[in-house]
Protein backbone atom coordinates (compact mmCIF):
# COMPACT_ATOMS: atom_id res chain seq x y z
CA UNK A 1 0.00 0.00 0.00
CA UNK A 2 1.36 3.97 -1.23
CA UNK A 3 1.68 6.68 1.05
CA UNK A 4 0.43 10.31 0.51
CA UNK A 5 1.08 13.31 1.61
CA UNK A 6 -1.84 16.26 2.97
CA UNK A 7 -1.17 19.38 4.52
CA UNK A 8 -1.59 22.53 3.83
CA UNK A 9 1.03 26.24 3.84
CA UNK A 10 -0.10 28.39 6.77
CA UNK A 11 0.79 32.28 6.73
CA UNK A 12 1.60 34.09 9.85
CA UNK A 13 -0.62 37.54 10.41
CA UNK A 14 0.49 40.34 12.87
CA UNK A 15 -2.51 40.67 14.53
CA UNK A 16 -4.71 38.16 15.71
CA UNK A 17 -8.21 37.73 14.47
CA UNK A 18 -9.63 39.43 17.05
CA UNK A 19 -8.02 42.50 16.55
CA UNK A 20 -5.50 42.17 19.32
CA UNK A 21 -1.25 42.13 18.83
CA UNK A 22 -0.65 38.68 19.17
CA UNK A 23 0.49 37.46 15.48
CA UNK A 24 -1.42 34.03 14.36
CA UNK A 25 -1.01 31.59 11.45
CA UNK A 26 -3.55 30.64 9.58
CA UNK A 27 -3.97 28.64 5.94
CA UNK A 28 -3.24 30.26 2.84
CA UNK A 29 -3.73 26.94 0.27
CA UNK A 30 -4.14 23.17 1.08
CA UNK A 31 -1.20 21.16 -0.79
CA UNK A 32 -3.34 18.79 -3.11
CA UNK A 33 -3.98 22.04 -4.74
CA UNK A 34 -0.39 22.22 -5.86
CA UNK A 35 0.93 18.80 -5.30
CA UNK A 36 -0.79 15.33 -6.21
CA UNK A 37 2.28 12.92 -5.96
CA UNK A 38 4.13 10.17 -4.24
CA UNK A 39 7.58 10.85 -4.57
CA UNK A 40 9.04 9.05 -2.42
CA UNK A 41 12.49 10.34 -2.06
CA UNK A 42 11.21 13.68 -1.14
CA UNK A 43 9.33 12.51 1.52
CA UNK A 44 12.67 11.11 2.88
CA UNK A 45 14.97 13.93 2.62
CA UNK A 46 12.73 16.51 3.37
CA UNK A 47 10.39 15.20 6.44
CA UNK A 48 11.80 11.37 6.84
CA UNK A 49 9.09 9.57 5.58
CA UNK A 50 9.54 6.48 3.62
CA UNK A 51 12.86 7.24 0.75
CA UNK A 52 15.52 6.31 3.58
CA UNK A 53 17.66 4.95 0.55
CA UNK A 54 18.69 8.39 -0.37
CA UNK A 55 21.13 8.69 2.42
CA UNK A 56 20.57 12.14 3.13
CA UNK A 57 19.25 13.70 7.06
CA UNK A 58 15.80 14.59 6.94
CA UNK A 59 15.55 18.44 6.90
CA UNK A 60 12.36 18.45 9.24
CA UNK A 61 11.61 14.44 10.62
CA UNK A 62 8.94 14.39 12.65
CA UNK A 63 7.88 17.59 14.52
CA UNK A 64 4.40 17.09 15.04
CA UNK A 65 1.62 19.84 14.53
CA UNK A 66 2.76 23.64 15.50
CA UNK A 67 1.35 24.44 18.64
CA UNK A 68 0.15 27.30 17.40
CA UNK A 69 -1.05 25.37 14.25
CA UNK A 70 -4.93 27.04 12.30
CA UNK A 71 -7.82 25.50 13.79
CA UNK A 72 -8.37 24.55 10.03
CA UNK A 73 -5.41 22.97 10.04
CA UNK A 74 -5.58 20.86 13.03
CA UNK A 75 -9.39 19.87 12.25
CA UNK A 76 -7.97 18.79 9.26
CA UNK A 77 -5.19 16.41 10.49
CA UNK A 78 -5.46 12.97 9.84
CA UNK A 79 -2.53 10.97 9.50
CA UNK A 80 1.28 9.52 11.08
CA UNK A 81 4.80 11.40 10.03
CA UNK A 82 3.20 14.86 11.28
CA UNK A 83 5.90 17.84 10.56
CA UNK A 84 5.93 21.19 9.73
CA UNK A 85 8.99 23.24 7.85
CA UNK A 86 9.20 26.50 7.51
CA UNK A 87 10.20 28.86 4.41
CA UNK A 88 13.24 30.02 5.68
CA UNK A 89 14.79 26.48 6.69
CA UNK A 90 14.13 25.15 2.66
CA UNK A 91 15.40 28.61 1.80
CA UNK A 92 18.33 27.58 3.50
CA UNK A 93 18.72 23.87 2.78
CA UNK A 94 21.96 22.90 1.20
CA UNK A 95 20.54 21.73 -1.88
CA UNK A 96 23.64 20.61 -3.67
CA UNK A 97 25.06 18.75 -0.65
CA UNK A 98 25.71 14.89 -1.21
CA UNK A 99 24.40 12.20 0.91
CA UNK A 100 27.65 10.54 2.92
CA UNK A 101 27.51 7.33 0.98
CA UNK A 102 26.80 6.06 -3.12
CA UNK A 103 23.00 5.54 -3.66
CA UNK A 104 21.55 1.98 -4.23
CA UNK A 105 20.24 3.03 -7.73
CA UNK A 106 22.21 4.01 -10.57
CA UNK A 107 21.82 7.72 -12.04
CA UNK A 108 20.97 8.12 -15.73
CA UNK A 109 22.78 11.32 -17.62
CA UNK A 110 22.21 12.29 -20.85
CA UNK A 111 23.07 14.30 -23.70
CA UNK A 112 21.42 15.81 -27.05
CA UNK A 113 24.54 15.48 -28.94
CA UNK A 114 28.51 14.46 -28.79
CA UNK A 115 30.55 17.05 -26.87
CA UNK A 116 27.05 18.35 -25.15
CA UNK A 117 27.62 18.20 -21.25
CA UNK A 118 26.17 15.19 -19.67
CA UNK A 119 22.73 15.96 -17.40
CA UNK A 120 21.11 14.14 -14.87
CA UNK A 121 17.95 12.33 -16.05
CA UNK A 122 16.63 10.29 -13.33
CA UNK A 123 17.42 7.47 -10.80
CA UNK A 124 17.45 4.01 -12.99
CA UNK A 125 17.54 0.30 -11.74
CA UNK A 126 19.33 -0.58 -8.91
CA UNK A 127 23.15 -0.75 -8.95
CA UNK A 128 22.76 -4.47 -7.46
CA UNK A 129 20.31 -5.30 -10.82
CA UNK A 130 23.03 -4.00 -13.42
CA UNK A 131 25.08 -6.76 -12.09
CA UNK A 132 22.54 -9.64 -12.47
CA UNK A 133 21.64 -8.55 -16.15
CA UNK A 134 24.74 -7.77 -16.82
CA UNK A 135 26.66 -10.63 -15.52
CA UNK A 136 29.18 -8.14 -14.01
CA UNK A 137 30.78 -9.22 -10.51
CA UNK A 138 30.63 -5.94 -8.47
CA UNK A 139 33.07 -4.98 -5.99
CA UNK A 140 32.79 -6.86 -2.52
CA UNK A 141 31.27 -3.43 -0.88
CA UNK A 142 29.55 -2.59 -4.40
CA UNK A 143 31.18 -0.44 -6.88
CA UNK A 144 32.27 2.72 -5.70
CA UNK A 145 31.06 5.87 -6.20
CA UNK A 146 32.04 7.47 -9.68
CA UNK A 147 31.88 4.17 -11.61
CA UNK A 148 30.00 4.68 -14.58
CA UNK A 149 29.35 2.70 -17.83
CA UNK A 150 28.63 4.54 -20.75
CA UNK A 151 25.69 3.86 -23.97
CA UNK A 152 25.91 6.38 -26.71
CA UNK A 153 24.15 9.34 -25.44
CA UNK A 154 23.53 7.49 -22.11
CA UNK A 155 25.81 7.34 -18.91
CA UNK A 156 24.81 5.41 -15.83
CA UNK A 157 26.85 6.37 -13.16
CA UNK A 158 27.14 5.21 -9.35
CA UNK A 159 27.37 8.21 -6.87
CA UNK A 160 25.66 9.71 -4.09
CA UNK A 161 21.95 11.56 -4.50
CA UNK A 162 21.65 15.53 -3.40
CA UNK A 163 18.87 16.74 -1.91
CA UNK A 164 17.94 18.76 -5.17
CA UNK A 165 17.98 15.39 -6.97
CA UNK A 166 15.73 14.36 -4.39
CA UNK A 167 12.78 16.83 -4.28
CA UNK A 168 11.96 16.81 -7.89
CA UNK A 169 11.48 20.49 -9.52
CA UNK A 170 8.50 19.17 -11.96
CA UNK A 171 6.24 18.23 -8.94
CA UNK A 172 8.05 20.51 -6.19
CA UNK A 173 8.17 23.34 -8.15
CA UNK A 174 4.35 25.01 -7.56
CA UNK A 175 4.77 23.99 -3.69
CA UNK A 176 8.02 25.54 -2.84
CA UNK A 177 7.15 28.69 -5.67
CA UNK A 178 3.83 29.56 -3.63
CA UNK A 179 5.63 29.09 -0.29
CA UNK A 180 8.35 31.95 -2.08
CA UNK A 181 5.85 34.33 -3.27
CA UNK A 182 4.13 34.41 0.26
CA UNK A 183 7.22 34.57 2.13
CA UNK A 184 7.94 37.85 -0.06
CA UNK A 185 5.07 39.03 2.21
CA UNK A 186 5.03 37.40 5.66
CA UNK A 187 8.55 36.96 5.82
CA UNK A 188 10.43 33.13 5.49
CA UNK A 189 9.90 32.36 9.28
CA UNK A 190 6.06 33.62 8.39
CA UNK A 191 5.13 30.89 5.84
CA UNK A 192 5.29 27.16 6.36
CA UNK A 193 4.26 23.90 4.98
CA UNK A 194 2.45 21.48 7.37
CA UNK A 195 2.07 17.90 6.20
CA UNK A 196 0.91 14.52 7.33
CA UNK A 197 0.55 10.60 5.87
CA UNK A 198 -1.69 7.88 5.63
């Protein structure tokens, strides 16, 4: 059985709604509005659900609701992995920064045309597959990272994932652009994403 993700990005106000001082958050858009996938590795590296292959720490495993969370929100919560991040914390996520070890799957590249610069495709078969199609013997500890076989216009290539490689821009990209736009508003610590799992 899958796992999905629910949630919703909550906005922080300077004023309460009763017209006092005291700031409070409340929901700007519910995430199935911007985001209808399972991607696995995402759910990993970002909140430590499910895509533990990738290697990488979990930027926000496990927090629970906000105590402060919207009453919409929390009426709303149904689910196990509950976490919140905020916009400032994936604003300042090392993206780029390699998991410590060589994933289990092998990373596709490809280019348009000879002398083009390879890029990164997707995550192919696992590296313990190539071997039993291939007839290959890997390495006693698996083939290290860097080891790479080559097709034409295709390169597989052993190494470790990044975090960008993780959270995938095509499905990410709505999520993490409204969470930007709002933040130009409420600020990065005033905008954050609030998920669950079933």
């Amino acid at each position: 059985m899958g796992t999905d993700i629910h949630g919703f990005i909550e906005c922080r106000h300077g004023y309460s709604a009763d017209g006092g001082s005291t700031p409070f958050w409340q929901p700007a858009i519910e995430l199935d509005q911007l985001y209808d996938h399972r991607d696995y590795d995402a759910f990993g590296s970002l909140f430590g659900v499910r895509g533990h292959q990738a290697g990488l720490e979990p930027l926000a495993p496990r927090r629970g609701l906000p105590e402060d969370v919207s009453e919409t929100v929390a009426r709303a919560h149904l689910g196990h992995g509950t976490t919140w991040i905020s916009w400032a914390e994936l604003a300042a996520a090392d993206w780029d920064g390699a998991a410590p070890g060589p994933d289990a799957y092998l990373h596709r590249y490809r280019r348009r045309s000879p002398g083009d610069a390879w890029v990164f495709e997707e995550r192919a078969f696992p590296v313990d597959r190539l071997a039993e199609l291939s007839g290959l013997t890997p390495p006693r500890d698996r083939w290290p990272a860097g080891t790479e076989w080559r097709d034409g216009d295709v390169l597989l290539r052993v190494e470790p994932l990044t975090r960008r490689q993780t959270v995938h821009a095509d499905t990410w990209a709505p999520v993490l652009s409204a969470m930007r736009v709002l933040a130009e508003r409420h600020g990065g610590t005033g905008v954050r994403l609030v998920v669950w799992f079933d």
